[in-house]
N, C-alpha and C. Protein backbone atom coordinates (compact mmCIF):
# COMPACT_ATOMS: atom_id res chain seq x y z
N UNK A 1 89.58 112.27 51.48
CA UNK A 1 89.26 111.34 52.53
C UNK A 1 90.12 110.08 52.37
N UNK A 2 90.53 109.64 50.93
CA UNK A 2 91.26 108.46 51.12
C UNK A 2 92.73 108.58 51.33
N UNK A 3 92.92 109.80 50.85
CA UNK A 3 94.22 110.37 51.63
C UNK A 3 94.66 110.26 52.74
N UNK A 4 93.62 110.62 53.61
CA UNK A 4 93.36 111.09 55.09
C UNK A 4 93.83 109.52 55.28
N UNK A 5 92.86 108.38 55.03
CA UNK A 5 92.99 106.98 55.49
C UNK A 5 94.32 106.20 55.24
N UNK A 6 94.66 106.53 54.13
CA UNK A 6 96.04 106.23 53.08
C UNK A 6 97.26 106.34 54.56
N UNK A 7 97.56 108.17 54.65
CA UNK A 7 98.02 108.46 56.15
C UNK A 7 98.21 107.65 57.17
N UNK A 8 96.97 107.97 57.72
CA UNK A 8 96.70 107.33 58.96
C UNK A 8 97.36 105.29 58.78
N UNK A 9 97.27 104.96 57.84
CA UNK A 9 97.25 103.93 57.86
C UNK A 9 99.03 103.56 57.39
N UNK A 10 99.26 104.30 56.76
CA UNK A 10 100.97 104.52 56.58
C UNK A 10 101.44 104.98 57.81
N UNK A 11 101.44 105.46 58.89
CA UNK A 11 101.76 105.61 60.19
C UNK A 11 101.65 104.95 61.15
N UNK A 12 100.60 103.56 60.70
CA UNK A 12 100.62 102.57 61.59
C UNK A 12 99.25 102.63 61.81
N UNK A 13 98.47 103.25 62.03
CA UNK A 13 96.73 102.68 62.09
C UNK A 13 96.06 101.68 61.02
N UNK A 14 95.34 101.09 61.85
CA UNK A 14 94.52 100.24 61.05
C UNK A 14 93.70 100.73 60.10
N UNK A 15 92.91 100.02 59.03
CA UNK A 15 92.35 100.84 57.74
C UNK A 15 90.97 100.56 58.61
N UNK A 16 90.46 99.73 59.45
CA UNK A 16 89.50 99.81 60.32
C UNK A 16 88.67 100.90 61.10
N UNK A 17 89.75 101.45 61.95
CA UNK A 17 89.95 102.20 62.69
C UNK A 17 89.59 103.87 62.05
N UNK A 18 90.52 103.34 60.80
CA UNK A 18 90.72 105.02 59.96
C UNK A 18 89.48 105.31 59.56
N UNK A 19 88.36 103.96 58.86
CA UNK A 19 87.36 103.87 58.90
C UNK A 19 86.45 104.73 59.35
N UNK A 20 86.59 103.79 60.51
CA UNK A 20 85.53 104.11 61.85
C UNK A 20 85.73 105.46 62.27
N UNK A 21 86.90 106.16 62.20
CA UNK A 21 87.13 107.42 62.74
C UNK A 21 86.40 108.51 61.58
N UNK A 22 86.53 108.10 60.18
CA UNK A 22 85.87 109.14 59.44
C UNK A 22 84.19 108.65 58.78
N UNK A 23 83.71 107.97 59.95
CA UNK A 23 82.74 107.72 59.64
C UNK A 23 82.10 106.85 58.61
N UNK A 24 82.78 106.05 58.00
CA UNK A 24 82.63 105.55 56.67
C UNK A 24 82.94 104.13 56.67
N UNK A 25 82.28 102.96 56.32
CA UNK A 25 82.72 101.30 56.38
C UNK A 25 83.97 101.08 55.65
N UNK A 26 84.60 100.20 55.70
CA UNK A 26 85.75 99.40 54.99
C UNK A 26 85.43 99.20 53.69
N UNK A 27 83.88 98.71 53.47
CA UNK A 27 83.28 98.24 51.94
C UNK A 27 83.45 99.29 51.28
N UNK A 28 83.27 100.51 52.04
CA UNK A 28 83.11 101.81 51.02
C UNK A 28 84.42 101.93 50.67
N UNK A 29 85.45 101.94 51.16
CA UNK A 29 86.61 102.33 50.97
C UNK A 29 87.25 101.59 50.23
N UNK A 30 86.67 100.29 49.97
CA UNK A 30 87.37 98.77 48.84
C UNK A 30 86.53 99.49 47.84
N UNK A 31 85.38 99.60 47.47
CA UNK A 31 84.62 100.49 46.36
C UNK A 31 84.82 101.71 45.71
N UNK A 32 85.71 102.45 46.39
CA UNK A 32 86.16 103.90 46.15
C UNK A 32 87.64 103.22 45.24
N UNK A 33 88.39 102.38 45.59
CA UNK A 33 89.95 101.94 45.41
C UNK A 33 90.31 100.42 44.86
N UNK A 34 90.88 100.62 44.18
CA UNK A 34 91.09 99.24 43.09
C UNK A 34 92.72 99.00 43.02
N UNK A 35 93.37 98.44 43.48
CA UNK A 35 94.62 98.05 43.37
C UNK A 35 95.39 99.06 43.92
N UNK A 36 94.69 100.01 45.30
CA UNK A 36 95.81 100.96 45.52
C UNK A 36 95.09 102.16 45.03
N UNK A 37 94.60 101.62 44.21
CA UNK A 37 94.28 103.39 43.00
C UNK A 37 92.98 103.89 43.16
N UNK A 38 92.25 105.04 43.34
CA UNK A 38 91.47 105.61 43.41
C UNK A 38 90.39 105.39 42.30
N UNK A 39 89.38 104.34 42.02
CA UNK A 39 88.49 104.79 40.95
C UNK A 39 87.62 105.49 40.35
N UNK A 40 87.29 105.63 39.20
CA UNK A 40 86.43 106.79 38.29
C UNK A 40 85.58 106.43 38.93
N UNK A 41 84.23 107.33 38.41
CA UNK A 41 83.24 107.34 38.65
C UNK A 41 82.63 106.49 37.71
N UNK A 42 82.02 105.29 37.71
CA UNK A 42 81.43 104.02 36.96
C UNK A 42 80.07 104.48 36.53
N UNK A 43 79.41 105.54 36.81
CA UNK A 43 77.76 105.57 37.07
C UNK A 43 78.03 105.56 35.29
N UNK A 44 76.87 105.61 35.15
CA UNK A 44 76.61 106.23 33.34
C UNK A 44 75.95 107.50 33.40
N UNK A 45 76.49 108.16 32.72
CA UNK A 45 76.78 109.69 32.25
C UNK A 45 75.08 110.11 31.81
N UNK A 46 74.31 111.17 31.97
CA UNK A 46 73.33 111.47 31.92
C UNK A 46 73.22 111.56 30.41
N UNK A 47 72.20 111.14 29.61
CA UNK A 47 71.89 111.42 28.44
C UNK A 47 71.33 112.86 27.99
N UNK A 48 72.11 113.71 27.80
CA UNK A 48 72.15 115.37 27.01
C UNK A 48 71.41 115.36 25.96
N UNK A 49 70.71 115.91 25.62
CA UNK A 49 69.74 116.71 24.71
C UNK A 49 68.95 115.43 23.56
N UNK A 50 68.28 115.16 25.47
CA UNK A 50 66.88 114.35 25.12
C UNK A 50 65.98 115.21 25.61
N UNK A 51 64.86 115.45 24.54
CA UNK A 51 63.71 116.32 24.63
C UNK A 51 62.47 115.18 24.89
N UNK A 52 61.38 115.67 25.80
CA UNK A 52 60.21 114.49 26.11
C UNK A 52 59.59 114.29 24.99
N UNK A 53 58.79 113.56 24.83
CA UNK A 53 58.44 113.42 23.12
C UNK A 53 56.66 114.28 23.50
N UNK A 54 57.00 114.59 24.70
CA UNK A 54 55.81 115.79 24.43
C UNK A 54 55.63 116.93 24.84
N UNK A 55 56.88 117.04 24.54
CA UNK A 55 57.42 118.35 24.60
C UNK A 55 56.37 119.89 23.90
N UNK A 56 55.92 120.76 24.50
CA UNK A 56 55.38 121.73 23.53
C UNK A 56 56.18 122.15 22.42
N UNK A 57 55.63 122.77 21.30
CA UNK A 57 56.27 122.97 20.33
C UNK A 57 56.02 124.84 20.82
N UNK A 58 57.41 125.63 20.59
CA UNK A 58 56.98 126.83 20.36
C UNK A 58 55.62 127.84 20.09
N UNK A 59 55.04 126.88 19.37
CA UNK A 59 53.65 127.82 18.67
C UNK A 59 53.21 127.34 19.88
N UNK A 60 52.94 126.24 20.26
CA UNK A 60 51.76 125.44 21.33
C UNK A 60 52.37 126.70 22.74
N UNK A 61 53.99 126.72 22.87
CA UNK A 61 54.25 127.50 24.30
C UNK A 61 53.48 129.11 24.24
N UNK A 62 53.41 129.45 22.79
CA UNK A 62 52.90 130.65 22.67
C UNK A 62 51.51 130.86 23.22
N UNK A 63 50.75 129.89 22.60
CA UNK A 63 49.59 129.90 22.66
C UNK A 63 49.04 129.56 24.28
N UNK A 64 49.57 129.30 25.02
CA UNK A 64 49.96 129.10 26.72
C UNK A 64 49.89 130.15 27.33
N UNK A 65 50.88 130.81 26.59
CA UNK A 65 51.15 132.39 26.97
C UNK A 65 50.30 133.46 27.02
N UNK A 66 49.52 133.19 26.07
CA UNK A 66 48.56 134.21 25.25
C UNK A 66 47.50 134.25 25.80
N UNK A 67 47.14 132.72 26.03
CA UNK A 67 45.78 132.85 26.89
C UNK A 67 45.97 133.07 28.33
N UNK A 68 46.99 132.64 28.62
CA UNK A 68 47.26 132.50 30.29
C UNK A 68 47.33 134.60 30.82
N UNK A 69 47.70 135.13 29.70
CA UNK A 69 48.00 136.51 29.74
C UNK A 69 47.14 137.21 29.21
N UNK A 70 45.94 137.17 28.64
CA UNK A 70 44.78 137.56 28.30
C UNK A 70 43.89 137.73 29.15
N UNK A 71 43.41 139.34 28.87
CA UNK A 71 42.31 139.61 30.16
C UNK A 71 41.67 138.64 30.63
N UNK A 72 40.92 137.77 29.84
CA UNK A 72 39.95 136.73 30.48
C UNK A 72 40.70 136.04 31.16
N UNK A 73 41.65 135.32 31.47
CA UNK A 73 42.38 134.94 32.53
C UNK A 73 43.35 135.43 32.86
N UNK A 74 43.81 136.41 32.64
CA UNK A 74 45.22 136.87 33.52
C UNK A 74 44.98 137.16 35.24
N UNK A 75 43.93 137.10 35.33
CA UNK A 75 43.52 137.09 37.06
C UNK A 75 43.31 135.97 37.89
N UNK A 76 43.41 134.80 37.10
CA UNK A 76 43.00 133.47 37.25
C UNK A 76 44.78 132.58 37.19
N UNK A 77 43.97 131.76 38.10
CA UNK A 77 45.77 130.51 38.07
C UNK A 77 45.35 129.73 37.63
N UNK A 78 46.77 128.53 37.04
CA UNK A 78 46.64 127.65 35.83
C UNK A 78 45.12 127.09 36.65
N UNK A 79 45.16 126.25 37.43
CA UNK A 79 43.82 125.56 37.82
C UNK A 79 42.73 125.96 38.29
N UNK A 80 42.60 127.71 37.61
CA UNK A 80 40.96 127.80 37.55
C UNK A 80 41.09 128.02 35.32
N UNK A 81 42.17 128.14 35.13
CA UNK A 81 42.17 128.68 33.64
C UNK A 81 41.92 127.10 33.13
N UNK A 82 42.37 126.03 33.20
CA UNK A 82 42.73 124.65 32.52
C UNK A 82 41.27 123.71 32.61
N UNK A 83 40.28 123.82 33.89
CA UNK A 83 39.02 123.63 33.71
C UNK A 83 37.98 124.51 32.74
N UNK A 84 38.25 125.92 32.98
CA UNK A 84 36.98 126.79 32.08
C UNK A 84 37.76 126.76 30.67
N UNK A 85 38.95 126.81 30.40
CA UNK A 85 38.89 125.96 28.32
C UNK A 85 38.41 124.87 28.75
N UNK A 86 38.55 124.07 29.10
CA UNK A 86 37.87 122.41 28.87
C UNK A 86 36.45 122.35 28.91
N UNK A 87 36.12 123.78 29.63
CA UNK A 87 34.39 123.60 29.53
C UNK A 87 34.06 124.08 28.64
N UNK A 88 35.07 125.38 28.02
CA UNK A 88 34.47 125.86 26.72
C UNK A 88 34.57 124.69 25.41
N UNK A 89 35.13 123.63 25.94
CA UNK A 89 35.80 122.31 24.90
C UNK A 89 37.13 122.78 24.32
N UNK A 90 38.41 123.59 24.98
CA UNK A 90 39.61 123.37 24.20
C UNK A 90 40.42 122.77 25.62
N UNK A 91 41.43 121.83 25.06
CA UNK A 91 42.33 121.41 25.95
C UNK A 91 43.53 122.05 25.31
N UNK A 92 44.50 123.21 25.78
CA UNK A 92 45.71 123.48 25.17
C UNK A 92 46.79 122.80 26.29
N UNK A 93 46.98 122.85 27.20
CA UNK A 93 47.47 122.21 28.11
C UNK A 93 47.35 121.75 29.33
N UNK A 94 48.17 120.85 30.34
CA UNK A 94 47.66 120.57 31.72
C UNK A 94 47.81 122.25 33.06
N UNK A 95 47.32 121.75 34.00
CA UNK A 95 48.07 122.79 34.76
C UNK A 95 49.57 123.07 35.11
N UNK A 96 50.18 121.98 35.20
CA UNK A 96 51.45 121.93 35.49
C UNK A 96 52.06 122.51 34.65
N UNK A 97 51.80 122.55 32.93
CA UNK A 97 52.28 122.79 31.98
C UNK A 97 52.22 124.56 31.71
N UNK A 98 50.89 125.01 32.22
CA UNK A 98 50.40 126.52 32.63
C UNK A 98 51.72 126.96 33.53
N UNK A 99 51.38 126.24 35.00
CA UNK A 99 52.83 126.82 35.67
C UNK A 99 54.62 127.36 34.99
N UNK A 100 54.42 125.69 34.11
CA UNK A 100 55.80 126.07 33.78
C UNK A 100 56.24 127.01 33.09
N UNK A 101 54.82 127.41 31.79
CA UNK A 101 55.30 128.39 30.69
C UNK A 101 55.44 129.76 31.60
């Protein structure tokens, strides 16, 4: 696209115009370009292999599994399974957490 404008505007069109024709403001195009030159991408880079700090642990995903797949509930979805442990008094996880395993 800044090519396209670069063009158009080396042939004699306005950077306005070139703008307006590809849909896009002037600001954007001073923000995209720094002395002529096309700039990086400034954002900050996603932080890689951050785990939630409550995260299940393996044994805990097992144990998800086990009950969620056990006759007594394998006919049942996370939110009829996640109230009847809590009535029997165990909390192993939320429902959302049922879904995900």
């Amino acid at each position: 696209m800044i090519n396209l404008i670069k063009e158009a505007c080396d042939a004699g069109a306005r950077q306005s115009k070139a703008c307006k024709t590809l849909e896009i403001s002037s600001r954007t195009l001073q923000r995209w370009c720094e002395n002529g030159m096309v700039k990086t991408d400034g954002r900050e880079k996603p932080v890689t292999g951050r785990q939630p700090h409550n995260k299940l642990s393996p044994v805990e995903q097992q144990e998800v599994l086990d009950i969620a797949n056990s006759e007594e509930f394998a006919h049942l979805s996370p939110n009829q399974i996640v109230p009847v442990l809590v009535d029997q008094g165990r909390y192993i996880a939320s429902e959302s957490t049922f879904n995900r395993e």
